[in-house]
N, C-alpha and C. Protein backbone atom coordinates (compact mmCIF):
# COMPACT_ATOMS: atom_id res chain seq x y z
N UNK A 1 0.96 -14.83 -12.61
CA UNK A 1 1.16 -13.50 -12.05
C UNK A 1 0.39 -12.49 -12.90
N UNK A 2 -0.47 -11.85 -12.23
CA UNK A 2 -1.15 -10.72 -12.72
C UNK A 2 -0.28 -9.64 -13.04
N UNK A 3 -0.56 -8.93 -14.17
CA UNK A 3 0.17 -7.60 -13.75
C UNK A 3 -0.76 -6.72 -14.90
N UNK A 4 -0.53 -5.35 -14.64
CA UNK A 4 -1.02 -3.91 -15.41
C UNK A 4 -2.56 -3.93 -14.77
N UNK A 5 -3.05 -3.64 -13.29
CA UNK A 5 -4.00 -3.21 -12.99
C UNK A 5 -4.22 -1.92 -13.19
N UNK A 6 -5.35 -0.99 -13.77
CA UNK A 6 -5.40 0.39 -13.69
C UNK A 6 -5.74 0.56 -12.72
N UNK A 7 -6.21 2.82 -12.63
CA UNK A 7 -6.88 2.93 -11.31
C UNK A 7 -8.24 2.30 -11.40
N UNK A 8 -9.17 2.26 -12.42
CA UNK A 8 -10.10 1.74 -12.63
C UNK A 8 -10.29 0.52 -11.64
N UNK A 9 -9.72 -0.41 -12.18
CA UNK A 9 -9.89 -1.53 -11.11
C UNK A 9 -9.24 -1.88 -9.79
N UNK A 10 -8.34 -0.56 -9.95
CA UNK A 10 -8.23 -0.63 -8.20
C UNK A 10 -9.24 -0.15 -7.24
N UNK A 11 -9.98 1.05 -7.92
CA UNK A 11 -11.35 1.67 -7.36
C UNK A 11 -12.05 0.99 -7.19
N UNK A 12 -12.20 -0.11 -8.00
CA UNK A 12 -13.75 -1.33 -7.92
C UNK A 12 -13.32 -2.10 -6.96
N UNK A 13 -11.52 -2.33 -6.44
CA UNK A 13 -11.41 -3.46 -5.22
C UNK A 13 -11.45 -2.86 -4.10
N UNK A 14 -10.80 -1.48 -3.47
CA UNK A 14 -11.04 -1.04 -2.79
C UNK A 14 -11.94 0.40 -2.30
N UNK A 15 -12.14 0.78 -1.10
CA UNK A 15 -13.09 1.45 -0.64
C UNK A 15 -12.29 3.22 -0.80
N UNK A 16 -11.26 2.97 -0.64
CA UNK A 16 -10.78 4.15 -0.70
C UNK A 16 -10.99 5.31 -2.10
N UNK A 17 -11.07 6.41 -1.81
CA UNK A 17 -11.44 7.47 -3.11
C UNK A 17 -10.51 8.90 -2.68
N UNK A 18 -10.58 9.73 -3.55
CA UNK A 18 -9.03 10.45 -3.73
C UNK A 18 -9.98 11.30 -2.12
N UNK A 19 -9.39 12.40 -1.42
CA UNK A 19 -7.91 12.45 -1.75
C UNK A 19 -6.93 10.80 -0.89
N UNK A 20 -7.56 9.88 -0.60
CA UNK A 20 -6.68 8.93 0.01
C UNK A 20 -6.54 7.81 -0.50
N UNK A 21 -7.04 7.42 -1.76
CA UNK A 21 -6.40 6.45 -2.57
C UNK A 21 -4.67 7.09 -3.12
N UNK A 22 -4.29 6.14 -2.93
CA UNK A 22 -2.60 5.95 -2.58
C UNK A 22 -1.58 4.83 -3.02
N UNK A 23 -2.49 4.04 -4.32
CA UNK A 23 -1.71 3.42 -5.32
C UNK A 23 -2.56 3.59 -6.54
N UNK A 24 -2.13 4.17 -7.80
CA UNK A 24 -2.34 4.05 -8.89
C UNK A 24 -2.16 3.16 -9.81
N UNK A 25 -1.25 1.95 -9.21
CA UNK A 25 -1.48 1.02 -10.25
C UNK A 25 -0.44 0.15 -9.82
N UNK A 26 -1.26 -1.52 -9.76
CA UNK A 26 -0.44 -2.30 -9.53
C UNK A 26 0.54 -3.02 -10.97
N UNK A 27 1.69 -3.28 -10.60
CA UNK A 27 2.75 -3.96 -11.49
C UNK A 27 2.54 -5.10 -11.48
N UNK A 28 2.74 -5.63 -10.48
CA UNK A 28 2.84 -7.39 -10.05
C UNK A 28 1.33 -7.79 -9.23
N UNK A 29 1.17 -9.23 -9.28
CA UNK A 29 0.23 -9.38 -7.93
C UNK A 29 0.71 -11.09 -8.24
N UNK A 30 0.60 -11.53 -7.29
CA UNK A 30 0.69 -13.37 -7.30
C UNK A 30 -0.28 -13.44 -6.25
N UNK A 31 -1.58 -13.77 -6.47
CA UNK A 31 -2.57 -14.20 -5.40
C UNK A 31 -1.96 -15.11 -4.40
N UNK A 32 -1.74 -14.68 -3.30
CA UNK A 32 -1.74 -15.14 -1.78
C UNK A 32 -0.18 -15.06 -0.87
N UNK A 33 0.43 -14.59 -2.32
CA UNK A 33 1.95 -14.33 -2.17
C UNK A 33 2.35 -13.07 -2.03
N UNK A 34 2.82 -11.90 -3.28
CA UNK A 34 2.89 -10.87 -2.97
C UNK A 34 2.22 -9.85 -4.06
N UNK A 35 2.81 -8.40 -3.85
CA UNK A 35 2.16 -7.57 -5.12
C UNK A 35 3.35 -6.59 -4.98
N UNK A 36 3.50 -5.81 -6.38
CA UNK A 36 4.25 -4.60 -6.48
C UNK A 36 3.18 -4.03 -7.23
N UNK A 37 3.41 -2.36 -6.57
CA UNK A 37 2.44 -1.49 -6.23
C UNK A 37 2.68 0.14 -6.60
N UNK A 38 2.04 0.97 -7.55
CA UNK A 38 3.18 2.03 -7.99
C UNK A 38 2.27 3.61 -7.02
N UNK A 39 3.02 4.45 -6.78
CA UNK A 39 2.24 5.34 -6.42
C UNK A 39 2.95 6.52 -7.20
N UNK A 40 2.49 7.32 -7.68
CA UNK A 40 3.20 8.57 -8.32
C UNK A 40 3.03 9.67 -7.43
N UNK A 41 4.03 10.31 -7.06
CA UNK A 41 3.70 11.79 -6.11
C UNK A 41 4.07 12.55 -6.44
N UNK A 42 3.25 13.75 -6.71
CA UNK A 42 3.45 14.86 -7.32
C UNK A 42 2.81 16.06 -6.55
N UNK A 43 3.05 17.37 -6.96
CA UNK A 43 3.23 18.46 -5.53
C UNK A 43 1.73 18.74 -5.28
N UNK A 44 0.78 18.56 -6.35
CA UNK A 44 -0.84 18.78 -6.14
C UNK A 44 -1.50 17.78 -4.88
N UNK A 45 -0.67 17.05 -4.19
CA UNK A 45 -0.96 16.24 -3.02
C UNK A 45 -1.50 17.57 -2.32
N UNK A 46 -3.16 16.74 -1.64
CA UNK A 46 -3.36 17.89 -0.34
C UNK A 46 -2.41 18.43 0.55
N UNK A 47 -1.66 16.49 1.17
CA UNK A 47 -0.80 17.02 2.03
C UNK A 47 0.46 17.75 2.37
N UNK A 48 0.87 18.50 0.84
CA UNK A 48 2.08 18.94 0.74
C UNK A 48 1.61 20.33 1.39
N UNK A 49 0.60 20.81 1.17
CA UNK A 49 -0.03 22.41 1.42
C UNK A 49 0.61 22.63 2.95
N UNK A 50 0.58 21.50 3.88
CA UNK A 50 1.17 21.94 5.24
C UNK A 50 2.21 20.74 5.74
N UNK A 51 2.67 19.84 5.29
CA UNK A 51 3.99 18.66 5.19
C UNK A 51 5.20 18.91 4.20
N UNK A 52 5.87 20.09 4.02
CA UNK A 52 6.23 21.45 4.68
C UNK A 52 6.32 21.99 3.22
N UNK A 53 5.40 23.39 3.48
CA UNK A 53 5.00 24.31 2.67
C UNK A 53 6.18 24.81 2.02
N UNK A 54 7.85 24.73 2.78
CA UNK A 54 8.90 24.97 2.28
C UNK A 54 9.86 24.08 1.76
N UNK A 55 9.49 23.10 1.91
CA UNK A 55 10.88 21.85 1.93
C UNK A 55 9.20 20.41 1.67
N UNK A 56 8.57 20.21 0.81
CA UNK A 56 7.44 19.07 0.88
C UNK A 56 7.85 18.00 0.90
N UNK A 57 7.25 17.03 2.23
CA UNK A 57 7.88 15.47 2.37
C UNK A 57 6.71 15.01 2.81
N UNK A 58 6.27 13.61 2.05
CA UNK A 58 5.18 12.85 1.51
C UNK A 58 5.35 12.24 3.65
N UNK A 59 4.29 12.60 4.51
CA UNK A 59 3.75 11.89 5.48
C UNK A 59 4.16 10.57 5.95
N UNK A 60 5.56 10.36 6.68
CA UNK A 60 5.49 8.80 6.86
C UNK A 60 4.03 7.79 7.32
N UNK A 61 3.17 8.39 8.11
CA UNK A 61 1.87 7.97 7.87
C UNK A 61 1.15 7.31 6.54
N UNK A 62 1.04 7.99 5.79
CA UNK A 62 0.88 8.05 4.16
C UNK A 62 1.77 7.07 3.74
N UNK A 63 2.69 6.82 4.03
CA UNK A 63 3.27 6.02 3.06
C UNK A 63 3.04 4.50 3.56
N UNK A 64 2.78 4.79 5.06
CA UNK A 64 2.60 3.21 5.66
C UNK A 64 0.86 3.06 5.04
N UNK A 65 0.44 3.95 4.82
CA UNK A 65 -0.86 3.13 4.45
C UNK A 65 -1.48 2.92 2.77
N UNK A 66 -0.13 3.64 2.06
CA UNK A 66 0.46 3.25 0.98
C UNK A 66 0.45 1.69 0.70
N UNK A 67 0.93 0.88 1.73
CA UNK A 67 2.02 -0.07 1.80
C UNK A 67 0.59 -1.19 2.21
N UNK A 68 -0.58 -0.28 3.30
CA UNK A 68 -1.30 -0.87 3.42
C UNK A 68 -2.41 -0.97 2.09
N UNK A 69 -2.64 -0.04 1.55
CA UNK A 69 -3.50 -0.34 0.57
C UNK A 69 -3.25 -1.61 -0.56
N UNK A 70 -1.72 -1.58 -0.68
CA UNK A 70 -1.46 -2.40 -1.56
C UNK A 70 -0.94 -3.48 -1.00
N UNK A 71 -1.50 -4.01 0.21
CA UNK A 71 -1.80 -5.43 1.27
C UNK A 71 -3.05 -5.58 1.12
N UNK A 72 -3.70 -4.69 1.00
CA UNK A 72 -5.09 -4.87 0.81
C UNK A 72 -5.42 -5.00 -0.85
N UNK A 73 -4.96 -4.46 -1.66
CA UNK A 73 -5.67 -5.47 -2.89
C UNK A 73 -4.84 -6.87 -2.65
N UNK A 74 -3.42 -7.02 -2.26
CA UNK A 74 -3.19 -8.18 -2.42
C UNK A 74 -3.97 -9.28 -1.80
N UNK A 75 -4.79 -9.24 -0.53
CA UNK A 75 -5.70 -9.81 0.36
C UNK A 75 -6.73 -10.11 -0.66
N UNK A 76 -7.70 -9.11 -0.78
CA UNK A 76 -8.72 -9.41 -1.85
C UNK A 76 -9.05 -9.79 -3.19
N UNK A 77 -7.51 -9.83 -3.97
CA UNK A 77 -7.46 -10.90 -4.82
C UNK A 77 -7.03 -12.03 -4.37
N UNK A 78 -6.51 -12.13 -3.23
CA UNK A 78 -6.32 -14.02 -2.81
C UNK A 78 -7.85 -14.56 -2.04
N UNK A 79 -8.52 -13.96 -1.83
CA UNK A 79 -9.91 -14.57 -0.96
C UNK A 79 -10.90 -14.72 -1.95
N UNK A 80 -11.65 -15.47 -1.29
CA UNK A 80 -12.72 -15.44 -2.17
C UNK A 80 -13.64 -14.20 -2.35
N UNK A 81 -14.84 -13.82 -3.40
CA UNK A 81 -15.40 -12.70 -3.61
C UNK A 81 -16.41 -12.39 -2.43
N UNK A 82 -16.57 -13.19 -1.84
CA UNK A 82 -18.26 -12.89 -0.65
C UNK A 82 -16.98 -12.02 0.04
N UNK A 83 -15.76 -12.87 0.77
CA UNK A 83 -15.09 -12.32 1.76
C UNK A 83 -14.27 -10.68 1.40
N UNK A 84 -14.29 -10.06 0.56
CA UNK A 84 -13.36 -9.10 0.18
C UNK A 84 -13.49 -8.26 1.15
N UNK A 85 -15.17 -7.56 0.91
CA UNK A 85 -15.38 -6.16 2.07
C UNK A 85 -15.02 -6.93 3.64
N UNK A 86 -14.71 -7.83 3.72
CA UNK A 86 -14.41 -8.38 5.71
C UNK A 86 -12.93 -8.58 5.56
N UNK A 87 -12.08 -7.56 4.75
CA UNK A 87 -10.72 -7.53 5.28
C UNK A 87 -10.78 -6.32 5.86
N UNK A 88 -9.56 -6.37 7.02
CA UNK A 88 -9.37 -5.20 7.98
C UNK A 88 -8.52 -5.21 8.82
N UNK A 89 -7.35 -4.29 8.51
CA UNK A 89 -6.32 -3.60 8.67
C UNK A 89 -6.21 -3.61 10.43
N UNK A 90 -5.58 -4.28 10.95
CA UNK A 90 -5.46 -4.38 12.64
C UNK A 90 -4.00 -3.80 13.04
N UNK A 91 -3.18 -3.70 12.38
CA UNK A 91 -1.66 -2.99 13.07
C UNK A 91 -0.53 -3.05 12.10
N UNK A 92 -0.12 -2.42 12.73
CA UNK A 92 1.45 -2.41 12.14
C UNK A 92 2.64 -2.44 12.60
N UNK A 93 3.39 -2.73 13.18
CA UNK A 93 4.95 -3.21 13.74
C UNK A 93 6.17 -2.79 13.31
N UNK A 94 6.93 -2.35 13.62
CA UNK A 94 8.78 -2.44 13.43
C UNK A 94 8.48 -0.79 11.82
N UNK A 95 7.45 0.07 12.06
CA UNK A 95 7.96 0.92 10.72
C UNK A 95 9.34 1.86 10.80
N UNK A 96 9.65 1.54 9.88
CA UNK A 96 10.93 2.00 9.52
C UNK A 96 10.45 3.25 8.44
N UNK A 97 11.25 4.50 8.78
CA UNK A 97 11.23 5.18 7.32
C UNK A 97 13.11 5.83 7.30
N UNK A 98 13.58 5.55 5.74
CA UNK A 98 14.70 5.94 5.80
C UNK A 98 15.72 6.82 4.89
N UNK A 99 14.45 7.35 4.33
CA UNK A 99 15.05 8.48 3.32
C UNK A 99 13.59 9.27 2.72
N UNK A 100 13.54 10.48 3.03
CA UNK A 100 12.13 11.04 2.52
C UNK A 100 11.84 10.69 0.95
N UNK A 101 10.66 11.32 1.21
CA UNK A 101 9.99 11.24 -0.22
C UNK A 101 9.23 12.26 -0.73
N UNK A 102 9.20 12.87 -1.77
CA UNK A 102 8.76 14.27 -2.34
C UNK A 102 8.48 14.11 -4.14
N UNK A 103 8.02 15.29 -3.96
CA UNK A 103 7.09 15.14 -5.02
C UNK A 103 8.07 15.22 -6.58
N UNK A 104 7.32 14.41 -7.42
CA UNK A 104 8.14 13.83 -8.32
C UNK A 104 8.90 12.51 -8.59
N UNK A 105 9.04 12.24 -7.06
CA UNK A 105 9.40 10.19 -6.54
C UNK A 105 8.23 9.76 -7.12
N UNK A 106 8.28 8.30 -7.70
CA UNK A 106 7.45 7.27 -7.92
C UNK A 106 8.19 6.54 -6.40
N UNK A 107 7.01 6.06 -6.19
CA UNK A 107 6.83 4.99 -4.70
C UNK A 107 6.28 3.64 -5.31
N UNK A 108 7.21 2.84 -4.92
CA UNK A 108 6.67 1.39 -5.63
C UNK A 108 6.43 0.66 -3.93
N UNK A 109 5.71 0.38 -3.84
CA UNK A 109 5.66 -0.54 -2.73
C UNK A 109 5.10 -2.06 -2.92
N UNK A 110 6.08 -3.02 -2.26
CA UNK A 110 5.99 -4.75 -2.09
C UNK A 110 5.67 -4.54 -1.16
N UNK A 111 4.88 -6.03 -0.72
CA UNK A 111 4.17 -6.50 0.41
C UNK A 111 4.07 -7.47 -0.23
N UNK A 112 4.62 -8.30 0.77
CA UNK A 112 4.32 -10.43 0.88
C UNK A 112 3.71 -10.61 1.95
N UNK A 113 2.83 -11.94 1.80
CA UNK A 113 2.58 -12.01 2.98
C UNK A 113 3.06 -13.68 3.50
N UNK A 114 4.09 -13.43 4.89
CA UNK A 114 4.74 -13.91 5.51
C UNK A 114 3.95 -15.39 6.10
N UNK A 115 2.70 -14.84 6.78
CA UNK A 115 2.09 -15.90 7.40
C UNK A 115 0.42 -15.63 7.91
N UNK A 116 -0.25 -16.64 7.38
CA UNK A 116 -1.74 -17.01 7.55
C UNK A 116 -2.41 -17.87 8.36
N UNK A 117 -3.09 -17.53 9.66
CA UNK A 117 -3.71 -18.43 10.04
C UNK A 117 -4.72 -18.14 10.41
N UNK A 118 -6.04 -19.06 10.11
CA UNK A 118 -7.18 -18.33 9.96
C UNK A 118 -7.64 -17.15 9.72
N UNK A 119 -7.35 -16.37 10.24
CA UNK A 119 -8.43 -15.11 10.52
C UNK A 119 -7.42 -14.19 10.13
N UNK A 120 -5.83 -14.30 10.66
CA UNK A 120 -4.83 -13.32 10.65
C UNK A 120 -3.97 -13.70 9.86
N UNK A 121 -3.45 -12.48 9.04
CA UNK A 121 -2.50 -12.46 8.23
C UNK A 121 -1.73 -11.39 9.04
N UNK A 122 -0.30 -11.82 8.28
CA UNK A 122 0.83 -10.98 8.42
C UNK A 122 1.78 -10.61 7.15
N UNK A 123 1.95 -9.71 7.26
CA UNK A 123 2.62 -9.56 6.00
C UNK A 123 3.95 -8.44 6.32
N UNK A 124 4.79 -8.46 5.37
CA UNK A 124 6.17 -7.60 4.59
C UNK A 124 6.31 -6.61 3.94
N UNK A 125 6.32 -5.36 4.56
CA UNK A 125 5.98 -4.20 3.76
C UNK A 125 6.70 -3.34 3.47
N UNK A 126 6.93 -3.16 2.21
CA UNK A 126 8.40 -2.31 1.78
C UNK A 126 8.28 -1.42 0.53
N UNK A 127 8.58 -0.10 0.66
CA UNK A 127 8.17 0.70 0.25
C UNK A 127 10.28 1.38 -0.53
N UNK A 128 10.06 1.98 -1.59
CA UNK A 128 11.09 2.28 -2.74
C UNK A 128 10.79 3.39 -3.62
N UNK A 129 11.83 4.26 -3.42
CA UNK A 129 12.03 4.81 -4.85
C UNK A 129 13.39 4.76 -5.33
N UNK A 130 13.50 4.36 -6.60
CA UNK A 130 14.41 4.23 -7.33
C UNK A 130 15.47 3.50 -7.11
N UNK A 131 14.89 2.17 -6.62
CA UNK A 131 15.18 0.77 -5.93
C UNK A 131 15.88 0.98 -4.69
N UNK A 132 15.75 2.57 -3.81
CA UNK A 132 16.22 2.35 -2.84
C UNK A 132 15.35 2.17 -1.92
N UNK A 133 15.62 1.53 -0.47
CA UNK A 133 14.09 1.37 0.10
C UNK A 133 14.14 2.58 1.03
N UNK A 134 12.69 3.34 1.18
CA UNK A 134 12.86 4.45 1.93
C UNK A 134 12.08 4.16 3.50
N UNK A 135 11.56 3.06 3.38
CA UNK A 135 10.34 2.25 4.35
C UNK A 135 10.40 1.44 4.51
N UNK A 136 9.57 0.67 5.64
CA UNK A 136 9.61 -0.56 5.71
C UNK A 136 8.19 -0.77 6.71
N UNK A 137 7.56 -1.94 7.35
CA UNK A 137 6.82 -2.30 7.92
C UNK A 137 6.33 -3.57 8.26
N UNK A 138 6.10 -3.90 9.25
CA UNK A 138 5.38 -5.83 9.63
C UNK A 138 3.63 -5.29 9.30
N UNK A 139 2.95 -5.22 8.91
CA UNK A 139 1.39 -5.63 9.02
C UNK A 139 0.68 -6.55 9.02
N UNK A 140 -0.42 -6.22 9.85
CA UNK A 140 -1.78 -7.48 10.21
C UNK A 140 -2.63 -6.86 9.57
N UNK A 141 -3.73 -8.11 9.54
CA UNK A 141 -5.09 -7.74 8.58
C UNK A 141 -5.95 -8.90 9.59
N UNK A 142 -6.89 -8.53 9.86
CA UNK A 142 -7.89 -9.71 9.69
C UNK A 142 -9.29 -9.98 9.01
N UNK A 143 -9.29 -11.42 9.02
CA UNK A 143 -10.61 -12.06 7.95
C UNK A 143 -11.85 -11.99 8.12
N UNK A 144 -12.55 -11.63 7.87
CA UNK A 144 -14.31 -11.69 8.56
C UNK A 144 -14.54 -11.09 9.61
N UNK A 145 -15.64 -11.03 9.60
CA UNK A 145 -16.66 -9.84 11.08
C UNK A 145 -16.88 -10.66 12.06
């Protein structure tokens, strides 16, 4: 089990750059199994300026692709290196959100992935602060162009 990725090398696995990179640092990773995933939110988020200027709550959008980013390093450390850039994010199923999130929450998000065949993955996506879960999600990915 891997663990203490910086942002550094999360930048080098994935494509994303601020303002929409949306994990700062992975905890856990078990190549092909799962990862825990940390996000820190704090009020300098773009999207707090209008996700409410009076009362700020972190985008259930945002948080599902939170959940996806950190499906996606877990993907590209289980594949091989040619295949990394040919992962791609195809849906998402059953999201649940069940208690907001605002600035000052750390967001840890797990994702396992459930089941692989060829081309498609599925995975378990669950999103926490302060071991309560505030999210949830089914996601697909698929392999190659």
């Amino acid at each position: 089990m891997n663990i203490g990725y910086d942002i550094e090398r999360i930048l080098n696995l994935l494509p994303h750059r601020y303002p929409f990179i949306l994990v700062d640092r992975v905890l856990e990773l078990e190549p092909g199994v799962k990862i825990r995933a940390l996000k820190n939110v704090t009020i300098n988020e773009p999207f707090f300026q209008g996700h409410f200027p009076d009362k700020p709550i972190m985008p259930g959008l945002l948080i599902v692709e939170g959940m996806v980013q950190a499906g996606g390093l877990l993907l590209v450390e289980s594949l091989p290196v040619e295949i990394h850039r040919q992962v791609c994010f195809s849906g998402v199923d059953r999201a649940r959100f069940r208690a907001p999130v605002i600035p000052g929450d750390q967001l840890i998000f797990e994702v396992e992935i459930v089941k692989q065949r060829s081309r498609v993955v599925k995975m378990s996506a669950y999103a926490f602060v302060d071991k309560k879960r505030v999210a949830e999600a089914k996601l697909m990915a698929l392999i190659g162009g």
